[in-house]
PDB file of N, CA and C in Angstrom:
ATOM      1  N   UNK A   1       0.841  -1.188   0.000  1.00  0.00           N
ATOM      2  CA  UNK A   1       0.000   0.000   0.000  1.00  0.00           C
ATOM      3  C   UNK A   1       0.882   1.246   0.000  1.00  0.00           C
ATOM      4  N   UNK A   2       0.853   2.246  -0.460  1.00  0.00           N
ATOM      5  CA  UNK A   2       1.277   3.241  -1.073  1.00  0.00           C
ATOM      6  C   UNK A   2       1.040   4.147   0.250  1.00  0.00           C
ATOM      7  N   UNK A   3       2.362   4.704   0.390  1.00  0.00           N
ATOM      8  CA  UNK A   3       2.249   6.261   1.465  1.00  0.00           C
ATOM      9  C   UNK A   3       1.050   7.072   1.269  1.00  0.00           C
ATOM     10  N   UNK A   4       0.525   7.406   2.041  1.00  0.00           N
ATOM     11  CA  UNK A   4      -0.650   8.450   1.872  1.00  0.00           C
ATOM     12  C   UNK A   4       0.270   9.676   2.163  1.00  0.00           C
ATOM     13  N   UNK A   5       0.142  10.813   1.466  1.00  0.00           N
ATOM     14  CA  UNK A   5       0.702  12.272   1.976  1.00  0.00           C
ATOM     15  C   UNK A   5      -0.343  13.093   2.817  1.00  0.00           C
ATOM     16  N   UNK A   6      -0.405  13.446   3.926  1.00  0.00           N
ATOM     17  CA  UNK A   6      -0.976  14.588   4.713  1.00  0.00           C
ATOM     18  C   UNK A   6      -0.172  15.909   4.787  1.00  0.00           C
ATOM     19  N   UNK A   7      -0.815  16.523   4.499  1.00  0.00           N
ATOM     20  CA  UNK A   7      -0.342  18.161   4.676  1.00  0.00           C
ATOM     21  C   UNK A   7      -0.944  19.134   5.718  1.00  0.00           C
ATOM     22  N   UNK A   8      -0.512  19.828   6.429  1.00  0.00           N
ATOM     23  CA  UNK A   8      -1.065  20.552   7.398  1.00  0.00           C
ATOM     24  C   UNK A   8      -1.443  22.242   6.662  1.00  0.00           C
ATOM     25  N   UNK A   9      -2.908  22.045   6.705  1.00  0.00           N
ATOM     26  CA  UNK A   9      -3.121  23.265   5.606  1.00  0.00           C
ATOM     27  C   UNK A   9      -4.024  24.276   6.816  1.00  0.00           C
ATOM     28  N   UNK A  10      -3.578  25.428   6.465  1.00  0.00           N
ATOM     29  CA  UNK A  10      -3.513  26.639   7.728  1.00  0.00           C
ATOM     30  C   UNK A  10      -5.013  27.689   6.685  1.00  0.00           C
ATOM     31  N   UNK A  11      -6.011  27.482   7.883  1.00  0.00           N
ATOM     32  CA  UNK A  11      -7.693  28.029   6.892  1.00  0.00           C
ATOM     33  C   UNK A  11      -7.584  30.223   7.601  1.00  0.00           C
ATOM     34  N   UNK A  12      -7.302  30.744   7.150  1.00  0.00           N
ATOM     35  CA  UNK A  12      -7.690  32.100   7.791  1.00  0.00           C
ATOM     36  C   UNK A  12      -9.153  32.578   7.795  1.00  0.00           C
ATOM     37  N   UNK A  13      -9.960  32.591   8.338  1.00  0.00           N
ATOM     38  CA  UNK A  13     -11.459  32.868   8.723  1.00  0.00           C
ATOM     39  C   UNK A  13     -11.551  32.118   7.504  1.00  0.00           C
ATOM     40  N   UNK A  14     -11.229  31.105   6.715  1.00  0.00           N
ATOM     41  CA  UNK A  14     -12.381  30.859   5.611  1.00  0.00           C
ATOM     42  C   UNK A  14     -12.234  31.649   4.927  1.00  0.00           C
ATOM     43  N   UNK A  15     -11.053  32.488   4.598  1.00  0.00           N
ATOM     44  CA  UNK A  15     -10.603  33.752   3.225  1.00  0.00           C
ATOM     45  C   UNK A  15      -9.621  32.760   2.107  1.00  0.00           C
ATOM     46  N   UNK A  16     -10.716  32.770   1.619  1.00  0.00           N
ATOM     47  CA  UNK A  16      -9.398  31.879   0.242  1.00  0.00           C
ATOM     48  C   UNK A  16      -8.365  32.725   0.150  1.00  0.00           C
ATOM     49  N   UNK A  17      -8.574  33.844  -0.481  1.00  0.00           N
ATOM     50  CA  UNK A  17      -7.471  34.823  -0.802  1.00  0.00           C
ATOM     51  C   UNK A  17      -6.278  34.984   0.310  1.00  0.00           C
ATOM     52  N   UNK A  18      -6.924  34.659   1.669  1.00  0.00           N
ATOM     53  CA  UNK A  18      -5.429  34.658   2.886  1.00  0.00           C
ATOM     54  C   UNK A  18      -5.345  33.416   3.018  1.00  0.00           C
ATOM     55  N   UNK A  19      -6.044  32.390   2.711  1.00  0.00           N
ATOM     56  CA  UNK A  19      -5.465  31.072   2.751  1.00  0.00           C
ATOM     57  C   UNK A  19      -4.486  30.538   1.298  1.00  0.00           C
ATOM     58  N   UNK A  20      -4.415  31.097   0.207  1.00  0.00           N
ATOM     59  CA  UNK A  20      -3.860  31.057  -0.773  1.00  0.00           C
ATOM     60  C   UNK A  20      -2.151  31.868  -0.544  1.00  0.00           C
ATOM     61  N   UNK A  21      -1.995  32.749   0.054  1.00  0.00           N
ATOM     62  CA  UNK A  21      -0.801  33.579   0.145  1.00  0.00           C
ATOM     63  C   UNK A  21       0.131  32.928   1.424  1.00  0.00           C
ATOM     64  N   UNK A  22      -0.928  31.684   2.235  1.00  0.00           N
ATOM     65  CA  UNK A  22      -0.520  31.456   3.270  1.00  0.00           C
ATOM     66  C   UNK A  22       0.025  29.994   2.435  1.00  0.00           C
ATOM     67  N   UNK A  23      -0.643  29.578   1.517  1.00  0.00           N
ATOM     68  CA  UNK A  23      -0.373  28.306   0.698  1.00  0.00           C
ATOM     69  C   UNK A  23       0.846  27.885   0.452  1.00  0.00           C
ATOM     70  N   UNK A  24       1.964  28.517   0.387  1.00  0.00           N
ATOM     71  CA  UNK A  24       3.115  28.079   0.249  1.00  0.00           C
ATOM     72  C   UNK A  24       4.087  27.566   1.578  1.00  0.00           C
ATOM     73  N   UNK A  25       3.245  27.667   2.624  1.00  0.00           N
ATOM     74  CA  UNK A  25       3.933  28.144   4.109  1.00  0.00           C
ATOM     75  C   UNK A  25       3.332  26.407   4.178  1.00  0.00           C
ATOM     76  N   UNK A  26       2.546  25.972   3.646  1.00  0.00           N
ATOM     77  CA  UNK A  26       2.053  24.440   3.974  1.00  0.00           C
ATOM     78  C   UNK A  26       2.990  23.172   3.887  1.00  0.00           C
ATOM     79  N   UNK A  27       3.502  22.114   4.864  1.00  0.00           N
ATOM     80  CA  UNK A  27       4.394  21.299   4.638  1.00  0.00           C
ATOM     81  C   UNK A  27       3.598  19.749   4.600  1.00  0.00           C
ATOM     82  N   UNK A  28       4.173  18.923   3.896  1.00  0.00           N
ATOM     83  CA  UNK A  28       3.449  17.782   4.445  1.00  0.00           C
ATOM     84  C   UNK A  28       4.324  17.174   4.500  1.00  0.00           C
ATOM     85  N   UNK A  29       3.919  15.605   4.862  1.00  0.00           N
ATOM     86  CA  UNK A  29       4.410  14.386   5.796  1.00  0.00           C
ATOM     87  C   UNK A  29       3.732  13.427   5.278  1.00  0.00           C
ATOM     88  N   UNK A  30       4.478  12.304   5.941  1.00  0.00           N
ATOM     89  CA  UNK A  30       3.834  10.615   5.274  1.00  0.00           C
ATOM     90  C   UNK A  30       2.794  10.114   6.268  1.00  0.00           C
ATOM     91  N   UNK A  31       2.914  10.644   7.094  1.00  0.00           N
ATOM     92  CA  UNK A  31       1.660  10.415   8.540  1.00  0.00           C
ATOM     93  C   UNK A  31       1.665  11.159   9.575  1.00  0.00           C
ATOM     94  N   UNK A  32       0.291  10.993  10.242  1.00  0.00           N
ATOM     95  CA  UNK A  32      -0.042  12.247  10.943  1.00  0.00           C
ATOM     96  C   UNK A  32       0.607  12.319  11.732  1.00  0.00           C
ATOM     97  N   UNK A  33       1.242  11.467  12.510  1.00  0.00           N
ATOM     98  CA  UNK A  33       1.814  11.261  13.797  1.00  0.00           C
ATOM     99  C   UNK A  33       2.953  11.632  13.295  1.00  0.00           C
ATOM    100  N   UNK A  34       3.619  12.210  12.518  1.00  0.00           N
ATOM    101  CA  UNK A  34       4.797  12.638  12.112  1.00  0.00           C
ATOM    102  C   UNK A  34       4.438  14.783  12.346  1.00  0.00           C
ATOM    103  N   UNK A  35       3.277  14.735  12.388  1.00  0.00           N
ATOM    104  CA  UNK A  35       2.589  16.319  12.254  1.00  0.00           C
ATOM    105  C   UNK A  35       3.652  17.102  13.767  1.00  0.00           C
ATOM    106  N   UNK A  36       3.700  16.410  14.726  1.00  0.00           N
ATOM    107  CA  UNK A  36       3.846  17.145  16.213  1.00  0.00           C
ATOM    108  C   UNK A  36       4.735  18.114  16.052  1.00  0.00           C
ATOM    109  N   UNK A  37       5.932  18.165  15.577  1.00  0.00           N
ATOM    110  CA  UNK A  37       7.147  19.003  14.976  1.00  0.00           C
ATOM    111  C   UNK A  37       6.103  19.977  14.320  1.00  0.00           C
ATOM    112  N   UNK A  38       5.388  19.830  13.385  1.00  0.00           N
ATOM    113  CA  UNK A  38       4.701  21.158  12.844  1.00  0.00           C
ATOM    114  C   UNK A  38       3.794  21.963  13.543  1.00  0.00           C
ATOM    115  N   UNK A  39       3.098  21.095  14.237  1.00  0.00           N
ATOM    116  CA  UNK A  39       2.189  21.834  15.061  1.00  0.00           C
ATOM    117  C   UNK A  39       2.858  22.335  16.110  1.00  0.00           C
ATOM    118  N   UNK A  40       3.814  22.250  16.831  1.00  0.00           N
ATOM    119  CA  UNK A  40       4.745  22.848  17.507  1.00  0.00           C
ATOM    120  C   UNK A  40       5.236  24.340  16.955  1.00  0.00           C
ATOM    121  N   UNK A  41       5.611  24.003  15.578  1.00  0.00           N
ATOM    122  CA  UNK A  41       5.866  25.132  14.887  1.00  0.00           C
ATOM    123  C   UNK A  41       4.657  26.366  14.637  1.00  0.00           C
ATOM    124  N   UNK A  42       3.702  25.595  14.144  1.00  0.00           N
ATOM    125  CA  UNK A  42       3.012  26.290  14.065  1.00  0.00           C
ATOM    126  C   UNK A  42       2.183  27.242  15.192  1.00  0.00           C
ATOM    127  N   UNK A  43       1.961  26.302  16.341  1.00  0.00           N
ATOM    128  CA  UNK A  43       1.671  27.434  17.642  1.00  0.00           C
ATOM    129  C   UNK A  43       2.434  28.207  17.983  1.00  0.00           C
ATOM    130  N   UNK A  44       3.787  27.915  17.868  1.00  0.00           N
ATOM    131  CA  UNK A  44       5.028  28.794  18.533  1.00  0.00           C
ATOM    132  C   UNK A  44       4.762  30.352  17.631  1.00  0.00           C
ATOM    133  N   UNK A  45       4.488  30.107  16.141  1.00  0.00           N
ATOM    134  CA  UNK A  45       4.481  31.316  15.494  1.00  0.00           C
ATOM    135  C   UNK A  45       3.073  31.860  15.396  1.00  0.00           C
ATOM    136  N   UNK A  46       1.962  31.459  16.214  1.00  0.00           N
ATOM    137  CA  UNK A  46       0.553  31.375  15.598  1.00  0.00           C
ATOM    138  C   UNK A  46       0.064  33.068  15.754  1.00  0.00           C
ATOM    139  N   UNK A  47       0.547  33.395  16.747  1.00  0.00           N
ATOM    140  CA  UNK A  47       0.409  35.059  16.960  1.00  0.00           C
ATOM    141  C   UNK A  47       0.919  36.221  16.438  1.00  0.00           C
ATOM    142  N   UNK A  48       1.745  35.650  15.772  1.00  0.00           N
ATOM    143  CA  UNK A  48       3.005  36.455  14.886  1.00  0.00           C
ATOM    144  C   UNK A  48       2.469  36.152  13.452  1.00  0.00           C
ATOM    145  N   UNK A  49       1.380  35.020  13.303  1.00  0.00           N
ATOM    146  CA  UNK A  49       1.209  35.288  11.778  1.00  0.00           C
ATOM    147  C   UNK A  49      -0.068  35.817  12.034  1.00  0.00           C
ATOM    148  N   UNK A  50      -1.477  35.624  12.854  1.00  0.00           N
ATOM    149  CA  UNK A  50      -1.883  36.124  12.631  1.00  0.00           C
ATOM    150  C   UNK A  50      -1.989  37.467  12.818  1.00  0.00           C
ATOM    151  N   UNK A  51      -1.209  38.028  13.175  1.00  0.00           N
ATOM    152  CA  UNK A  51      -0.612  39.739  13.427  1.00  0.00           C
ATOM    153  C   UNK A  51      -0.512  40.315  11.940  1.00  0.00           C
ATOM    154  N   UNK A  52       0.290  39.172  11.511  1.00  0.00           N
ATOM    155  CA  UNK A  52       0.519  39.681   9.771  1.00  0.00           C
ATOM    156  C   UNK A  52      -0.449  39.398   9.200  1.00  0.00           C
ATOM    157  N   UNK A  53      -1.595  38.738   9.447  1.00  0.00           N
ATOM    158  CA  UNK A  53      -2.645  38.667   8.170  1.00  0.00           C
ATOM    159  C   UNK A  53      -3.746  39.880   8.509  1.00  0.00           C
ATOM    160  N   UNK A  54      -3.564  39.997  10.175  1.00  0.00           N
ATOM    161  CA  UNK A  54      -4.567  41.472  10.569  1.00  0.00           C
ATOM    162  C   UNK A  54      -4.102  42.498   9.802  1.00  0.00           C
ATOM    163  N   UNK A  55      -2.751  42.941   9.501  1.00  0.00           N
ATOM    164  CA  UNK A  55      -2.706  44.112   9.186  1.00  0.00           C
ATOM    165  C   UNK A  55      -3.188  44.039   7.167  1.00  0.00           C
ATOM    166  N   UNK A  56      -3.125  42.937   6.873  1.00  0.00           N
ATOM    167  CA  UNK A  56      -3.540  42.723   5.401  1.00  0.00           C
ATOM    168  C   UNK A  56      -4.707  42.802   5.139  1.00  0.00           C
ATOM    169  N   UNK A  57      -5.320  41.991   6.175  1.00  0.00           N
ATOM    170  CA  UNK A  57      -7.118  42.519   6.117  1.00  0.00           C
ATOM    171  C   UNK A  57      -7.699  44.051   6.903  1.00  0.00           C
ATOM    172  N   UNK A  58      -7.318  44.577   6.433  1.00  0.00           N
ATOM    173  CA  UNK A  58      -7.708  46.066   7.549  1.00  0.00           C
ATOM    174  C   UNK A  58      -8.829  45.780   7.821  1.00  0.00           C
ATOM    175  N   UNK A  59     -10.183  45.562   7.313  1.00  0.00           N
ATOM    176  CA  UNK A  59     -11.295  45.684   7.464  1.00  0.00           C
ATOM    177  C   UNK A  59     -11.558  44.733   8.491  1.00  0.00           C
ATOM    178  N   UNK A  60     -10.940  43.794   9.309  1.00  0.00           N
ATOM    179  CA  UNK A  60     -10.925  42.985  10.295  1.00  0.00           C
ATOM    180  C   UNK A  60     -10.191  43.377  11.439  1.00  0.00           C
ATOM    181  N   UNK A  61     -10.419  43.348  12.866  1.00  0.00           N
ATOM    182  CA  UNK A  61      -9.313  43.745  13.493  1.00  0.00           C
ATOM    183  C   UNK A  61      -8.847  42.791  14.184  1.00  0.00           C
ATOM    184  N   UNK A  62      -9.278  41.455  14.325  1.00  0.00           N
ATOM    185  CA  UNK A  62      -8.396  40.125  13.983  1.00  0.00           C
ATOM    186  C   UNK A  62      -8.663  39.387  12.904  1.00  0.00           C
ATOM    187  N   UNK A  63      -7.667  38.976  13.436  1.00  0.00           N
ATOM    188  CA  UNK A  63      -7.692  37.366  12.115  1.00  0.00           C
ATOM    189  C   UNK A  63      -6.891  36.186  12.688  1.00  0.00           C
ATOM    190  N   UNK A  64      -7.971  35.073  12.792  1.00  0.00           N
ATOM    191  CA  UNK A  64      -7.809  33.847  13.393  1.00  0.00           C
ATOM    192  C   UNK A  64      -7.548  32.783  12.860  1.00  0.00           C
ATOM    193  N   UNK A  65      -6.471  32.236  13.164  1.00  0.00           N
ATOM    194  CA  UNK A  65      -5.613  31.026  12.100  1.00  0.00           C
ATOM    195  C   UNK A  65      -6.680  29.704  12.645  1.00  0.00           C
ATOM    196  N   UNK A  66      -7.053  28.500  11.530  1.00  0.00           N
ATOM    197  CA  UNK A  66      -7.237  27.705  12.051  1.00  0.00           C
ATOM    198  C   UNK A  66      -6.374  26.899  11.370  1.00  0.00           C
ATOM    199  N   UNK A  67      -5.987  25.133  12.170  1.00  0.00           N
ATOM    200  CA  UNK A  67      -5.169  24.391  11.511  1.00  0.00           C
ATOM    201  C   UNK A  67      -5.879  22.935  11.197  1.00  0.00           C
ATOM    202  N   UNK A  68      -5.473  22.505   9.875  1.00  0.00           N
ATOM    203  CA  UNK A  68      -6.192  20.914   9.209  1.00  0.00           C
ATOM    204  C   UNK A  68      -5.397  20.098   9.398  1.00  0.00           C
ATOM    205  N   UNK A  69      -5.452  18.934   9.526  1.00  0.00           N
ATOM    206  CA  UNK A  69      -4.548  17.378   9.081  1.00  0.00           C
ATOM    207  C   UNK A  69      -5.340  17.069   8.099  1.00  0.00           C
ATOM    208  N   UNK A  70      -5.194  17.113   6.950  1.00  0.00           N
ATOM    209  CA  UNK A  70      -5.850  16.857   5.362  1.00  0.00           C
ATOM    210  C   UNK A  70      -5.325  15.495   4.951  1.00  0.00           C
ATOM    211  N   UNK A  71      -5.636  15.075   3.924  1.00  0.00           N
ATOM    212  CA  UNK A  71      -5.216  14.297   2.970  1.00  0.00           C
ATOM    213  C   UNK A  71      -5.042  15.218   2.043  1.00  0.00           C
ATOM    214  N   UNK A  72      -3.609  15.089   0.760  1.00  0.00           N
ATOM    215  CA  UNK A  72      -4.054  15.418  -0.278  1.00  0.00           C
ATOM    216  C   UNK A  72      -4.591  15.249  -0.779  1.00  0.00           C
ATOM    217  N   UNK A  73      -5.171  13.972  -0.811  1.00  0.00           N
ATOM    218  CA  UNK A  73      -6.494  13.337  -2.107  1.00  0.00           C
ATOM    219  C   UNK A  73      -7.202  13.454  -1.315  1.00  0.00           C
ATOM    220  N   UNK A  74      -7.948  13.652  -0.034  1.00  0.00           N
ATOM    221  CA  UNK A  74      -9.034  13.481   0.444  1.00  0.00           C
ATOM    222  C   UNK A  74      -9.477  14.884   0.709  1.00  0.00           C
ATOM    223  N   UNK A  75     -10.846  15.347   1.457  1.00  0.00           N
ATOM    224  CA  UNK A  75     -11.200  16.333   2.539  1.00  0.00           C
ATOM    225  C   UNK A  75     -10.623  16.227   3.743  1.00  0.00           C
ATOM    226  N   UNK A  76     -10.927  17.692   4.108  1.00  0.00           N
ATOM    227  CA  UNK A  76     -10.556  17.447   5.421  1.00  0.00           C
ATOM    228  C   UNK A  76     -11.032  16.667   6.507  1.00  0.00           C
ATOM    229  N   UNK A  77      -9.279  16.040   7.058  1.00  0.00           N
ATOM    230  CA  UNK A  77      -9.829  14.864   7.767  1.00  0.00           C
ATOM    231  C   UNK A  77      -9.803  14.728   9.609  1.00  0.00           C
ATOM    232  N   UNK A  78      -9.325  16.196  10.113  1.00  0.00           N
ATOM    233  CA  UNK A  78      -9.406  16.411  11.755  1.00  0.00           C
ATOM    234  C   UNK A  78      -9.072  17.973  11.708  1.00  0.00           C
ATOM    235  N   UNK A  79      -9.356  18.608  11.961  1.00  0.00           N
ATOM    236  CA  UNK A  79      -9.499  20.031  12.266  1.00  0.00           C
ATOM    237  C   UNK A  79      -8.560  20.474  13.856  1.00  0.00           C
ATOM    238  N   UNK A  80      -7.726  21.134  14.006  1.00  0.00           N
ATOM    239  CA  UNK A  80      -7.141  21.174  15.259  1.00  0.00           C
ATOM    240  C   UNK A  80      -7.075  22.892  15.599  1.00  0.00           C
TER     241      UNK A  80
END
């Protein structure tokens, strides 16, 4: 059976347009349990990015990161 790839894909309120610019910042892995290193990463910086996506959306005066464990071929498959 063939590696499945999961990617940890980062949703900003549900703004394609800030989830697209954030799109390149996405890493994946061969399994989830390999994720902890990212999600580590990713909380450590979680206030510092969304700082940078507030000042991009002016019309918001936050902006709240959420984080996926996806499949690439699938939907989303746990929401964290």
């Amino acid at each position: 059976m063939p590696d499945i790839k999961y990617e940890i894909r980062l949703i900003v309120d549900g703004n394609i347009e800030l989830e697209k610019i954030f799109e390149l910042e996405n890493e994946t892995f061969n399994h989830p349990s390999k994720a902890r290193f990212l999600l580590e990463k990713f909380f450590s910086h979680k206030n510092e990015i969304e700082q940078e996506f507030s000042h991009r959306e002016r019309s918001r005066e936050n902006c709240k990161l959420r984080m996926a464990v996806c499949s690439k071929y699938d939907k989303v498959k746990r929401e964290i």
